[in-house]
Protein backbone atom coordinates (compact mmCIF):
# COMPACT_ATOMS: atom_id res chain seq x y z
CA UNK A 1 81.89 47.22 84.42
CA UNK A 2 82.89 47.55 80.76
CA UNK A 3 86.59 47.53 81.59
CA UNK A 4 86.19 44.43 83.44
CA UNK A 5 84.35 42.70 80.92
CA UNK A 6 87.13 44.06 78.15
CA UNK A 7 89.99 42.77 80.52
CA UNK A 8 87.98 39.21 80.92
CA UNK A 9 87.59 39.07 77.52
CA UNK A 10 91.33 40.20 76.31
CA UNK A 11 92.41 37.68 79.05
CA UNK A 12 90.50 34.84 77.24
CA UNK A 13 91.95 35.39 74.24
CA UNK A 14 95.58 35.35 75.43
CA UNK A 15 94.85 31.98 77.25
CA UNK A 16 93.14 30.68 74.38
CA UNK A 17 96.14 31.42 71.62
CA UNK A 18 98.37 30.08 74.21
CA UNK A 19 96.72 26.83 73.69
CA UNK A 20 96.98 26.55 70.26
CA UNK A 21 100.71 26.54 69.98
CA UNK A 22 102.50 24.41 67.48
CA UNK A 23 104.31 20.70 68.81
CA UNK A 24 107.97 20.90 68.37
CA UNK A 25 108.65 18.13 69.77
CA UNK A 26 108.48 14.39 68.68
CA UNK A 27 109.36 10.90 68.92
CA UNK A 28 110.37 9.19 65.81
CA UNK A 29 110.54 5.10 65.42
CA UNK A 30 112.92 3.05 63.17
CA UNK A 31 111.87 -0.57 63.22
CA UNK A 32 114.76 -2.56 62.45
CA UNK A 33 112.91 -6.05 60.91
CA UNK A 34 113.75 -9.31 62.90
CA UNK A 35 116.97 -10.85 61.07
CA UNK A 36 118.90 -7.50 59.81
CA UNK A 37 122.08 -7.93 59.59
CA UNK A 38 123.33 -4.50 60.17
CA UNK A 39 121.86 -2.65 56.72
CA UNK A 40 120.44 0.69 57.34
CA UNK A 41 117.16 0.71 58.69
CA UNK A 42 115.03 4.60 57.72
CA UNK A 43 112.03 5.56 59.93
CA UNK A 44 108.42 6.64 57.44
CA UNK A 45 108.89 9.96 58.75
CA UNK A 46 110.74 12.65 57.61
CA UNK A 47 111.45 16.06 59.84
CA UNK A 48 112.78 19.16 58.67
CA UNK A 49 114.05 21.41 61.54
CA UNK A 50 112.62 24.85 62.05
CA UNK A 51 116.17 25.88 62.99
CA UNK A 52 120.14 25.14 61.38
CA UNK A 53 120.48 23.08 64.49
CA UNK A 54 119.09 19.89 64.85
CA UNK A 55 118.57 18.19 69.08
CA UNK A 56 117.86 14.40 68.88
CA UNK A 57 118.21 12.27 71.88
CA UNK A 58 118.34 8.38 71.03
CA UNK A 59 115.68 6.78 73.56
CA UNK A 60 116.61 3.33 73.42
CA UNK A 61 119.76 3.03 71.08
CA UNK A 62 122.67 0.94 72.17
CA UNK A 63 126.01 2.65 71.62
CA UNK A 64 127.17 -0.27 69.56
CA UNK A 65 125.11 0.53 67.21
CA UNK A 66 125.51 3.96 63.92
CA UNK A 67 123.06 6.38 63.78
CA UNK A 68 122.17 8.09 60.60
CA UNK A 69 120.65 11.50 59.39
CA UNK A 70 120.29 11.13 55.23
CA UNK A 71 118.46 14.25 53.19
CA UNK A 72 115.28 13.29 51.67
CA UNK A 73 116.42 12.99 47.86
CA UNK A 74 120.47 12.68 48.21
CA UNK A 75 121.48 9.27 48.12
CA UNK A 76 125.53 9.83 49.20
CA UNK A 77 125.08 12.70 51.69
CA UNK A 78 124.47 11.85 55.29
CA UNK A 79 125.21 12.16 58.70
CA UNK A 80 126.91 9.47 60.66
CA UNK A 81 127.70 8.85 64.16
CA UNK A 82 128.48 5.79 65.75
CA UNK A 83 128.84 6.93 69.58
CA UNK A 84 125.97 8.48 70.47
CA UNK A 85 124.84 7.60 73.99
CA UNK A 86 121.51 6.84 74.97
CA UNK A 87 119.51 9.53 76.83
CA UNK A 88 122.44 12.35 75.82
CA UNK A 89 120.77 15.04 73.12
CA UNK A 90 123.15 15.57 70.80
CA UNK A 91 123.11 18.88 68.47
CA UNK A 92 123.68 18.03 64.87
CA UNK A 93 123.99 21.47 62.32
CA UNK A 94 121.58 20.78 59.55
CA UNK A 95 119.92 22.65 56.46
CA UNK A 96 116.74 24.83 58.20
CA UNK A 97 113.79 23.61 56.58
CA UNK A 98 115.47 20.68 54.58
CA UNK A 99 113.90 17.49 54.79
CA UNK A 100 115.84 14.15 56.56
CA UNK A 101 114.66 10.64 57.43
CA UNK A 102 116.76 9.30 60.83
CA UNK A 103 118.19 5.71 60.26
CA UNK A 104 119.81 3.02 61.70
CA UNK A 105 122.19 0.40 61.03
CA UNK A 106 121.77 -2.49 63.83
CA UNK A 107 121.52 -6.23 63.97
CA UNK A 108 118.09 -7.80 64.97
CA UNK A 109 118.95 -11.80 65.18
CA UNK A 110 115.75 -11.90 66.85
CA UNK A 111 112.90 -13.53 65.20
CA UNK A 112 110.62 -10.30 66.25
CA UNK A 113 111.08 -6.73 65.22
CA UNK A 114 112.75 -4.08 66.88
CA UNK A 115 111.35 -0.51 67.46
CA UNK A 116 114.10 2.21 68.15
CA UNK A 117 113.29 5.32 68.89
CA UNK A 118 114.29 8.85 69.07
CA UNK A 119 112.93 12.06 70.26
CA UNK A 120 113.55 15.23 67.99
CA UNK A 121 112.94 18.44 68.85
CA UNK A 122 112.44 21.89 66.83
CA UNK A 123 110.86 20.22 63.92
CA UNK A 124 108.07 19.99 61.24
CA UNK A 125 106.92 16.25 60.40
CA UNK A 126 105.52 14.34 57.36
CA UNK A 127 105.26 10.47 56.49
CA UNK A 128 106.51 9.76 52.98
């Protein structure tokens, strides 16, 4: 009876740790503001990969338009890429642990704003 009770009990507590994993994973918004003419667009969050690899997939990003990874605090260094189809991941080698805002440069001639979005994945995140 005591062994069974031990097992229960070692069983809840591997169940309940499971549970209290970490999220990884994320979806990050840029809202490009209704008349931009193209001028890069940053998202209020920043995300700092838990790895020297970075996986973003762009959700709803035309392939017209340049994507951009910029370090928080470095205004000249950044990553560009201006094919990057939607739904693809694509891996980009990064600084583990280094902090980066995702951006946009895209033209909204609408009188409404635009919400892009991107999911990340293997990452820490914090608004500015």
């Amino acid at each position: 009876m005591k062994k069974a009770a031990v097992l229960l009990l070692a069983l809840a507590c591997v169940l309940g740790l499971t549970g209290c994993r970490a999220k990884l994973e994320y979806n990050i918004s840029v809202v490009v503001p209704a008349g931009n003419q193209g001028e890069l667009v940053y998202s209020d969050e920043e995300i700092a990969p838990l790895k020297g690899q970075l996986t973003v997939k762009s959700i709803d990003l035309s392939e017209k338009e340049r994507f951009v990874l910029k370090p928080v605090g470095e205004e000249n260094a950044s990553f560009t890429c201006t094919d990057f189809p939607k739904g693809v991941p694509m891996v980009i080698e990064v600084d583990k642990g280094a902090w980066y805002k995702i951006g946009v440069a895209m033209e909204n001639p609408a009188e409404e704003d635009i919400v892009v979005s991107f999911h990340v994945e293997s990452v820490k995140v914090r608004i500015e």
